[in-house]
Protein backbone atom coordinates (compact mmCIF):
# COMPACT_ATOMS: atom_id res chain seq x y z
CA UNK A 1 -9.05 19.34 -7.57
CA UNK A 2 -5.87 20.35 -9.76
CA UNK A 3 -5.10 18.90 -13.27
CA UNK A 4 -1.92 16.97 -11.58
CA UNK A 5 0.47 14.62 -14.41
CA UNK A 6 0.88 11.52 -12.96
CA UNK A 7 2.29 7.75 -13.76
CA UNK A 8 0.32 4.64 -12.67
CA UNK A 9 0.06 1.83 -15.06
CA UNK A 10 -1.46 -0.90 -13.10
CA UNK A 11 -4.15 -1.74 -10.54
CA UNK A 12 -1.32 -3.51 -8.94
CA UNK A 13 0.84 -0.78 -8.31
CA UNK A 14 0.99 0.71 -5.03
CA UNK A 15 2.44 3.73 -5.44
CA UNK A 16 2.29 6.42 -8.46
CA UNK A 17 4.79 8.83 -9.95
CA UNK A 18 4.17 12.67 -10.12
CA UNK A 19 4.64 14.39 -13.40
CA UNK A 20 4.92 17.60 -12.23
CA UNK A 21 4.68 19.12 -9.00
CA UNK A 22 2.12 18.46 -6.29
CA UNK A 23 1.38 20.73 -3.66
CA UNK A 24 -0.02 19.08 0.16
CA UNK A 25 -3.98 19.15 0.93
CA UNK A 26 -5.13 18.80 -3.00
CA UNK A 27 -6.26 16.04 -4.99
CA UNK A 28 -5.06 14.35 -8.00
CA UNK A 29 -7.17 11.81 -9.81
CA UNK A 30 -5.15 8.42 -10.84
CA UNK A 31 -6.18 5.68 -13.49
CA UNK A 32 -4.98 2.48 -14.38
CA UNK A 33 -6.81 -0.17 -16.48
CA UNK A 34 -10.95 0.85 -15.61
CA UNK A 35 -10.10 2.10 -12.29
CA UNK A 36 -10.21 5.48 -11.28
CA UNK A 37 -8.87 6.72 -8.16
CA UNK A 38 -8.91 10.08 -5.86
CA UNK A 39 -5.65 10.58 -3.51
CA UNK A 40 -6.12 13.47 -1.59
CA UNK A 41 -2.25 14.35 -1.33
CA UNK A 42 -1.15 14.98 2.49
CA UNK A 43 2.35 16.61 1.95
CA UNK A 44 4.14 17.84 -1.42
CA UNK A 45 4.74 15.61 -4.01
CA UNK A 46 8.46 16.82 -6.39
CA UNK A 47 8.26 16.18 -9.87
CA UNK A 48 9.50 12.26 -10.33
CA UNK A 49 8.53 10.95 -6.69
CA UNK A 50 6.31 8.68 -5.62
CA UNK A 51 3.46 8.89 -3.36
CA UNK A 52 0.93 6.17 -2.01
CA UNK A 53 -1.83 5.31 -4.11
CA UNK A 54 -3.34 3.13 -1.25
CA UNK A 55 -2.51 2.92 2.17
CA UNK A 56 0.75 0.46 2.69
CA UNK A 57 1.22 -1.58 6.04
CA UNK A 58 4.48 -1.32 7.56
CA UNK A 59 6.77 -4.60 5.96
CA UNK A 60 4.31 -4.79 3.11
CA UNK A 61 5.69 -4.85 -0.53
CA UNK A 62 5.88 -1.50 -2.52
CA UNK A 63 5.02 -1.88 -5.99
CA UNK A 64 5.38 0.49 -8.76
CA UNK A 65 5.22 -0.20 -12.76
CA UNK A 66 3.90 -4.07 -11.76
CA UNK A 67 7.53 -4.58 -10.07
CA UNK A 68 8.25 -4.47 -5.87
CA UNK A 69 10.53 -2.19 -5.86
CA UNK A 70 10.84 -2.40 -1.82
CA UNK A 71 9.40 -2.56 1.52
CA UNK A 72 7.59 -0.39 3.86
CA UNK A 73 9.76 0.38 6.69
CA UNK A 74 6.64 2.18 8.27
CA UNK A 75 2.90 2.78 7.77
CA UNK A 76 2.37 4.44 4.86
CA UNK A 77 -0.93 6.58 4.53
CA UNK A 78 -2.88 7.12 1.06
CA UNK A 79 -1.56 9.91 -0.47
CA UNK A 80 1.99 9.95 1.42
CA UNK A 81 5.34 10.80 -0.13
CA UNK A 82 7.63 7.26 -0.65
CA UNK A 83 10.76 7.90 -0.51
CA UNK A 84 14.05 6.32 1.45
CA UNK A 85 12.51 8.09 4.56
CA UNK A 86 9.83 4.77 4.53
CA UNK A 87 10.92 2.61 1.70
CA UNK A 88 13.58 -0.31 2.13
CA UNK A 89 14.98 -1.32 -0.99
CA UNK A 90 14.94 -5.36 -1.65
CA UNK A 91 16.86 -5.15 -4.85
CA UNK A 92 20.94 -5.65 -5.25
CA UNK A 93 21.50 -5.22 -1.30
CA UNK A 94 24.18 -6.99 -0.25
CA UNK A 95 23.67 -7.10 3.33
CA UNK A 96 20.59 -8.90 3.05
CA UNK A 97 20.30 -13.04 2.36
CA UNK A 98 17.73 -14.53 0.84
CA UNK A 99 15.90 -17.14 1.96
């Protein structure tokens, strides 16, 4: 298991942010609050993108820093990139209503 950087600041969050660069098929060891967590990482992980912290059903909220920051727009397994490829932003769209 490599000595990966990364960001996650609450048991909340669904998603944390790599600090440096993660390669596919390695761990990296997350904590937030008393909780300590092992993602084994299925695909590589740039420096400043997110990746699944838990596993995310598709529609499900996608929080990061305590905030949704989106939606699932497919299953998203532990340890997965999140990115625009399966994240649907909620925030400032224009061609959504809300109800």
């Amino acid at each position: 298991m490599g000595e990966y950087k990364t960001l996650y600041l609450s048991t909340k969050d669904s998603v944390a942010v790599a600090l440096s660069e993660i390669p596919a098929n390695t761990s990296v060891i997350v904590k937030a609050d008393l909780e300590e967590l092992v993602i084994p990482i299925l695909e590589p992980i740039r420096f400043g993108h997110k990746f699944a912290v838990k596993a995310i059903e598709q529609g499900a909220d996608i929080i990061k820093y305590g905030e949704v920051i989106g939606a699932a727009s497919a299953f998203i397994p532990a340890g997965a990139h999140v990115h625009v490829h399966n994240l649907e932003g909620k925030r400032g769209r224009g061609d959504k209503i809300a109800e």
